[in-house]
N, C-alpha and C. Protein backbone atom coordinates (compact mmCIF):
# COMPACT_ATOMS: atom_id res chain seq x y z
N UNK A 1 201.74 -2.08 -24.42
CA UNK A 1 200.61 -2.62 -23.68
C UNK A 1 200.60 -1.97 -22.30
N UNK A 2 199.45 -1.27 -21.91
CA UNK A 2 199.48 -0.93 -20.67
C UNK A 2 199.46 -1.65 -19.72
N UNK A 3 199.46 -1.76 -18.40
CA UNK A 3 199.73 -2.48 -17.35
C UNK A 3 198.27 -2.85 -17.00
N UNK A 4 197.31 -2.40 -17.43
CA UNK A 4 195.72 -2.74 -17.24
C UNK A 4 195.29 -3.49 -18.28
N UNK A 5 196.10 -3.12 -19.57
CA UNK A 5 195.46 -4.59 -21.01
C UNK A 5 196.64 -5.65 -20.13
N UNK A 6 197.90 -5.74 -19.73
CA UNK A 6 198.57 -6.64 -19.19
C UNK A 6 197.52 -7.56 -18.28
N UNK A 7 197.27 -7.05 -17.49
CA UNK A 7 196.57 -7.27 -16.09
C UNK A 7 195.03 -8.13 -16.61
N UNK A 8 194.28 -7.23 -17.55
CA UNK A 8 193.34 -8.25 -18.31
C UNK A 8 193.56 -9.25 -18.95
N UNK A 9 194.54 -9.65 -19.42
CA UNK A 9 195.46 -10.80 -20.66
C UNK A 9 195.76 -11.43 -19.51
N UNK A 10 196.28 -11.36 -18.42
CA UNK A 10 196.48 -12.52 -16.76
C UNK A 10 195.38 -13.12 -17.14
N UNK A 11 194.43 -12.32 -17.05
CA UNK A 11 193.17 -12.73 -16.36
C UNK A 11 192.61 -13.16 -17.13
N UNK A 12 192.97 -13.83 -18.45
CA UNK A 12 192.09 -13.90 -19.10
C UNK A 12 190.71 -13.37 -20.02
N UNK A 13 190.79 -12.08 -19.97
CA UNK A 13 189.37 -11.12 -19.98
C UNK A 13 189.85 -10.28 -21.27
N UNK A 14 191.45 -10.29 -22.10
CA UNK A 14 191.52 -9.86 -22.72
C UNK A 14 190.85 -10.48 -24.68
N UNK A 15 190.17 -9.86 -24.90
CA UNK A 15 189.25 -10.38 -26.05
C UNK A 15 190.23 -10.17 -27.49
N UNK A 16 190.60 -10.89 -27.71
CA UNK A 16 191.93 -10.62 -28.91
C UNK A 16 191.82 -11.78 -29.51
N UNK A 17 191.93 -12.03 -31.33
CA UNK A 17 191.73 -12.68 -32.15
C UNK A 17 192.73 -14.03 -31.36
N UNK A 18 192.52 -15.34 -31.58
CA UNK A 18 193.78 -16.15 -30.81
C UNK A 18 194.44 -16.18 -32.40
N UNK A 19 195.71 -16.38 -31.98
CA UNK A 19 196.98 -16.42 -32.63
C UNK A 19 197.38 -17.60 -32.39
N UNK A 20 197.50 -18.62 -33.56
CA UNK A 20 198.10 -20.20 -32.56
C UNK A 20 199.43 -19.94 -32.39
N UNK A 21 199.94 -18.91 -33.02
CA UNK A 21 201.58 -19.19 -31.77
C UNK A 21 201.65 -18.26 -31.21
N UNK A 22 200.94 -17.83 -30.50
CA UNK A 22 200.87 -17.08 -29.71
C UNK A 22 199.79 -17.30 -27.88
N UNK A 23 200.37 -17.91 -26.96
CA UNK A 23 199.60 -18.15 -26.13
C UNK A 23 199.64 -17.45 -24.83
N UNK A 24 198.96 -16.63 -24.49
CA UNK A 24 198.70 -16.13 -23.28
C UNK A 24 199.77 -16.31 -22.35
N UNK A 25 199.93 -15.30 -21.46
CA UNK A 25 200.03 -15.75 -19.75
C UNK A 25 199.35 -16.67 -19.17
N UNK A 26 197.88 -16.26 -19.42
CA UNK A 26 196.79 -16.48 -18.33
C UNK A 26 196.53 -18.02 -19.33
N UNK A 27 196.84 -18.57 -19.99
CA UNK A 27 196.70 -19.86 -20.48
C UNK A 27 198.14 -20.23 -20.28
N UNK A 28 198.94 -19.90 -20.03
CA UNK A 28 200.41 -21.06 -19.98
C UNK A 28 200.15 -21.03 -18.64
N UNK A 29 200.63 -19.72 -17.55
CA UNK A 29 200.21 -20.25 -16.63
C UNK A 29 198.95 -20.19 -15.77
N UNK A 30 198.13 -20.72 -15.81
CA UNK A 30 196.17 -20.81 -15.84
C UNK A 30 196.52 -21.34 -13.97
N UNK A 31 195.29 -21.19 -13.72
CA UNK A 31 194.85 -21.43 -12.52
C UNK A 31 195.52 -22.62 -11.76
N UNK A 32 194.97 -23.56 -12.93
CA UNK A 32 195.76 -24.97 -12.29
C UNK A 32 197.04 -25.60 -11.97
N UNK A 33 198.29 -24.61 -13.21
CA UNK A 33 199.31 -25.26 -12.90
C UNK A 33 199.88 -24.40 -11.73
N UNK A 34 199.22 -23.17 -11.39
CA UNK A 34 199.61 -22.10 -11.03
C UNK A 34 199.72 -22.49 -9.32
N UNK A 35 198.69 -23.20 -9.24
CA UNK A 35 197.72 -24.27 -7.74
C UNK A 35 199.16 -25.18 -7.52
N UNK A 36 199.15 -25.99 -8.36
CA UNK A 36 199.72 -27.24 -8.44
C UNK A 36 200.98 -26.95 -8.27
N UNK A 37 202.15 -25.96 -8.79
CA UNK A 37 203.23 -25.65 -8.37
C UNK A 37 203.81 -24.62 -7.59
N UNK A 38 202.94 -23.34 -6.81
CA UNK A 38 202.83 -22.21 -6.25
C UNK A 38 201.89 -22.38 -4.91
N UNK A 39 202.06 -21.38 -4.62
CA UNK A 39 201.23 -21.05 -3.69
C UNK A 39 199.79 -19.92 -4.02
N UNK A 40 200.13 -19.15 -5.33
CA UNK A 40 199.37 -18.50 -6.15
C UNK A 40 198.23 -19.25 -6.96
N UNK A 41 197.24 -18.25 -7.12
CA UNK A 41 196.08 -19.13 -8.23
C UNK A 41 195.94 -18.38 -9.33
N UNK A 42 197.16 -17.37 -9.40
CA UNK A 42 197.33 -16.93 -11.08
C UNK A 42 198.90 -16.11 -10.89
N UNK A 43 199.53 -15.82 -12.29
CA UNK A 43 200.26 -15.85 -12.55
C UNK A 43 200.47 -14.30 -11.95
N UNK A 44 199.44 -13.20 -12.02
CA UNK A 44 199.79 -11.98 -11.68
C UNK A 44 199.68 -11.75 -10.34
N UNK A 45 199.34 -12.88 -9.38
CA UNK A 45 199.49 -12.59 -8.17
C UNK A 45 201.05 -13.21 -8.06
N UNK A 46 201.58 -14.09 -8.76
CA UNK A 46 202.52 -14.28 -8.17
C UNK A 46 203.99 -13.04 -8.48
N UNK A 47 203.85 -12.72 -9.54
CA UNK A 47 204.37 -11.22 -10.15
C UNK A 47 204.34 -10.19 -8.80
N UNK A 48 202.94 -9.93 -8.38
CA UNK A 48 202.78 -9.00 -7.55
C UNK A 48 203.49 -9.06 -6.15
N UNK A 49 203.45 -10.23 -5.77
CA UNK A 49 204.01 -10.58 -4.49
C UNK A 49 205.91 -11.07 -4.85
N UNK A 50 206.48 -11.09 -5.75
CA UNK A 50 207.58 -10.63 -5.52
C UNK A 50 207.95 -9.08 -6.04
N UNK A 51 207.04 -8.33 -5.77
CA UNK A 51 207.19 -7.08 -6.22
C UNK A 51 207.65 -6.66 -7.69
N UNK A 52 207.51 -7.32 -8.46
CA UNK A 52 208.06 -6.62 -9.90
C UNK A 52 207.13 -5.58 -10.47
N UNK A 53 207.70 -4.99 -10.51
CA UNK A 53 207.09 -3.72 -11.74
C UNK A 53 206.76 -4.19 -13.15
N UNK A 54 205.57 -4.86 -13.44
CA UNK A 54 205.54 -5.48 -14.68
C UNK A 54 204.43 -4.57 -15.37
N UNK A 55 204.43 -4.04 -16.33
CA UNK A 55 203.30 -3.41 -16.92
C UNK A 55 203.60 -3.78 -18.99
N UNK A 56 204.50 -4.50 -19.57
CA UNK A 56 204.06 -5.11 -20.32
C UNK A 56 205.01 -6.72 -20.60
N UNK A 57 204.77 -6.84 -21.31
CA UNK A 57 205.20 -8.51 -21.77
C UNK A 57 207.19 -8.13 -21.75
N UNK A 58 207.27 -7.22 -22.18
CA UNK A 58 208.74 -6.61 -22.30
C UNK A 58 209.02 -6.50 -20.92
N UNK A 59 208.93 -6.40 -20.03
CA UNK A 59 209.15 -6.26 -18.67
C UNK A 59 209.52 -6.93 -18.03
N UNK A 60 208.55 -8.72 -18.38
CA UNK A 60 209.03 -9.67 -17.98
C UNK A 60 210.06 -10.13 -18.34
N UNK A 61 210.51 -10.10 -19.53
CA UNK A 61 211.66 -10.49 -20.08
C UNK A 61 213.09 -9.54 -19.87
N UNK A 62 212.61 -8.44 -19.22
CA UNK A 62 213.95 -7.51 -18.83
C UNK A 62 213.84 -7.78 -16.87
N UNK A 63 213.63 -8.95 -16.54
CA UNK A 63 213.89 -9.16 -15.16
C UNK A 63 214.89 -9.35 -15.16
N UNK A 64 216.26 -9.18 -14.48
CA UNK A 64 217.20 -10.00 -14.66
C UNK A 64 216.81 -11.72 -14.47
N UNK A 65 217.55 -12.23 -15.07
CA UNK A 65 217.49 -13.77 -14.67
C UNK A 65 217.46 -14.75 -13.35
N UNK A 66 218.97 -14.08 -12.80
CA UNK A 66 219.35 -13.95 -11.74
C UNK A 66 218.23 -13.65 -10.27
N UNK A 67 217.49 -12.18 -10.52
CA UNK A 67 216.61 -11.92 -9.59
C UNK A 67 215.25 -12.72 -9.70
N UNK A 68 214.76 -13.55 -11.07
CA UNK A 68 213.75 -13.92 -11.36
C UNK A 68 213.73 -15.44 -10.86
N UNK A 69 215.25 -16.24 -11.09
CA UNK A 69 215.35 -17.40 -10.98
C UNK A 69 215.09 -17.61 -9.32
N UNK A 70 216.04 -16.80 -8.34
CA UNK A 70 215.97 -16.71 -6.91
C UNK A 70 214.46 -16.56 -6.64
N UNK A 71 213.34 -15.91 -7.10
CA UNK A 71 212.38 -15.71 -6.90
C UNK A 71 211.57 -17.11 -7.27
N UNK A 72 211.64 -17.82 -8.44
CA UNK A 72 211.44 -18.61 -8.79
C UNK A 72 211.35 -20.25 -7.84
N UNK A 73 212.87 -19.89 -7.38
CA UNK A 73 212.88 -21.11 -7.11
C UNK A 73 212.36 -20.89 -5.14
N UNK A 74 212.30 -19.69 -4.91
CA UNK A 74 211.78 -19.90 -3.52
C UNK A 74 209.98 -19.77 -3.63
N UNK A 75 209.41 -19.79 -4.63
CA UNK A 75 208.07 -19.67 -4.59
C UNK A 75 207.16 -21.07 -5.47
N UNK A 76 208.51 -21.28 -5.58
CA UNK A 76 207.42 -22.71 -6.66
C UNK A 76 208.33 -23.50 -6.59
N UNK A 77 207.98 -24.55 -7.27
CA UNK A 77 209.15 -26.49 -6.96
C UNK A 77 210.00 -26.04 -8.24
N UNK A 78 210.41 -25.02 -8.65
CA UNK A 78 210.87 -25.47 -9.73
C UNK A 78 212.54 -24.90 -9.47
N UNK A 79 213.79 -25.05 -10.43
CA UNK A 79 214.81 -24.98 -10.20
C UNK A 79 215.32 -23.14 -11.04
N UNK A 80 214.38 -22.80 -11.71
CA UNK A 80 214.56 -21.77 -12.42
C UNK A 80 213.31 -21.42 -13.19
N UNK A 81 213.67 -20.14 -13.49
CA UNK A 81 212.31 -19.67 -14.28
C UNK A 81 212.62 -20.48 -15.75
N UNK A 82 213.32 -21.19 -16.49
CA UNK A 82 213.23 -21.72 -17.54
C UNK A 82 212.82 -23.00 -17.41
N UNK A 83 213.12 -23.87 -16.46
CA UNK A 83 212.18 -24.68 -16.36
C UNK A 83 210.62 -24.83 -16.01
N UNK A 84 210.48 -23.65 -15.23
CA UNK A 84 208.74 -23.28 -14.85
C UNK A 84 208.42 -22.80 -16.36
N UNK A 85 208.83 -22.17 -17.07
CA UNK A 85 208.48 -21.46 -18.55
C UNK A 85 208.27 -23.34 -19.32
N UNK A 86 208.75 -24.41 -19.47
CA UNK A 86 209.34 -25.10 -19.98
C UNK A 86 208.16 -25.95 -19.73
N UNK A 87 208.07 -26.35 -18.35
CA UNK A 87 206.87 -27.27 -17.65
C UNK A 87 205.38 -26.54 -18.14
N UNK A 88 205.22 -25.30 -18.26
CA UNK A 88 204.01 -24.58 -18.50
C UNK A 88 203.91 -25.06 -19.76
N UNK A 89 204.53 -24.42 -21.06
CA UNK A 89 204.71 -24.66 -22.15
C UNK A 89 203.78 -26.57 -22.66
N UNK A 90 205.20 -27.18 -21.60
CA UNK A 90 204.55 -28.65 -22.08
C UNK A 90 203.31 -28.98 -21.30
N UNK A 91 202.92 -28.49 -20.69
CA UNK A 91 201.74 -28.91 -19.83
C UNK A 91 200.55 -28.67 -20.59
N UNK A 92 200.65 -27.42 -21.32
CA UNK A 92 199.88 -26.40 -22.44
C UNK A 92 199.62 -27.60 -23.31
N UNK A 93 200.69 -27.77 -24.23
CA UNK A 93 200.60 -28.42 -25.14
C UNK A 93 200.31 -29.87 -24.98
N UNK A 94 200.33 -30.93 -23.69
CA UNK A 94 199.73 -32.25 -23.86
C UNK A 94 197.76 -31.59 -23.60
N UNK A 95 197.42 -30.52 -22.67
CA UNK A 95 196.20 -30.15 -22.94
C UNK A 95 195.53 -29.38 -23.84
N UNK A 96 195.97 -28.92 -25.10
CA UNK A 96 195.33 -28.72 -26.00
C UNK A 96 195.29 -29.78 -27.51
């Protein structure tokens, strides 16, 4: 995935059959929870502003933990990126 279909799939704008197990960025973390626990109003601004080099879905998952969690926990209420992954997830699922 290039870093521009990435960047459209944030945003929502990417037009792809839905997959029910399969849910977005830009729907786990959407505008609102993004408001509600950040200082960001989407998920690729918050990417951008701790500088990661993200250009596909594999990318995110080769952050170290370590550098992602520290980032994590100074930009949002949460204690780690597995609990922000965790809270999104269930937040997803009581709204659909």
């Amino acid at each position: 995935m290039s870093f521009e279909d990435l960047l459209k799939e944030l945003q929502g704008q990417k037009t792809i059959q839905k997959d029910p197990d399969h849910i977005s960025l830009d729907e786990l973390f959407n505008e609102s929870f993004m408001s509600k626990h950040s200082n960001f109003k989407s998920f690729g601004e918050f990417l951008e502003k701790g500088n990661f080099q993200v250009t596909t879905q594999e990318d995110i998952n080769n952050i170290p933990d370590e550098l992602f969690d520290r980032y994590v926990v100074r930009e949002t209420g949460f204690a780690n990126w597995k609990s922000m992954l965790d809270t999104a997830t269930m937040e997803y699922a009581v709204k659909s």
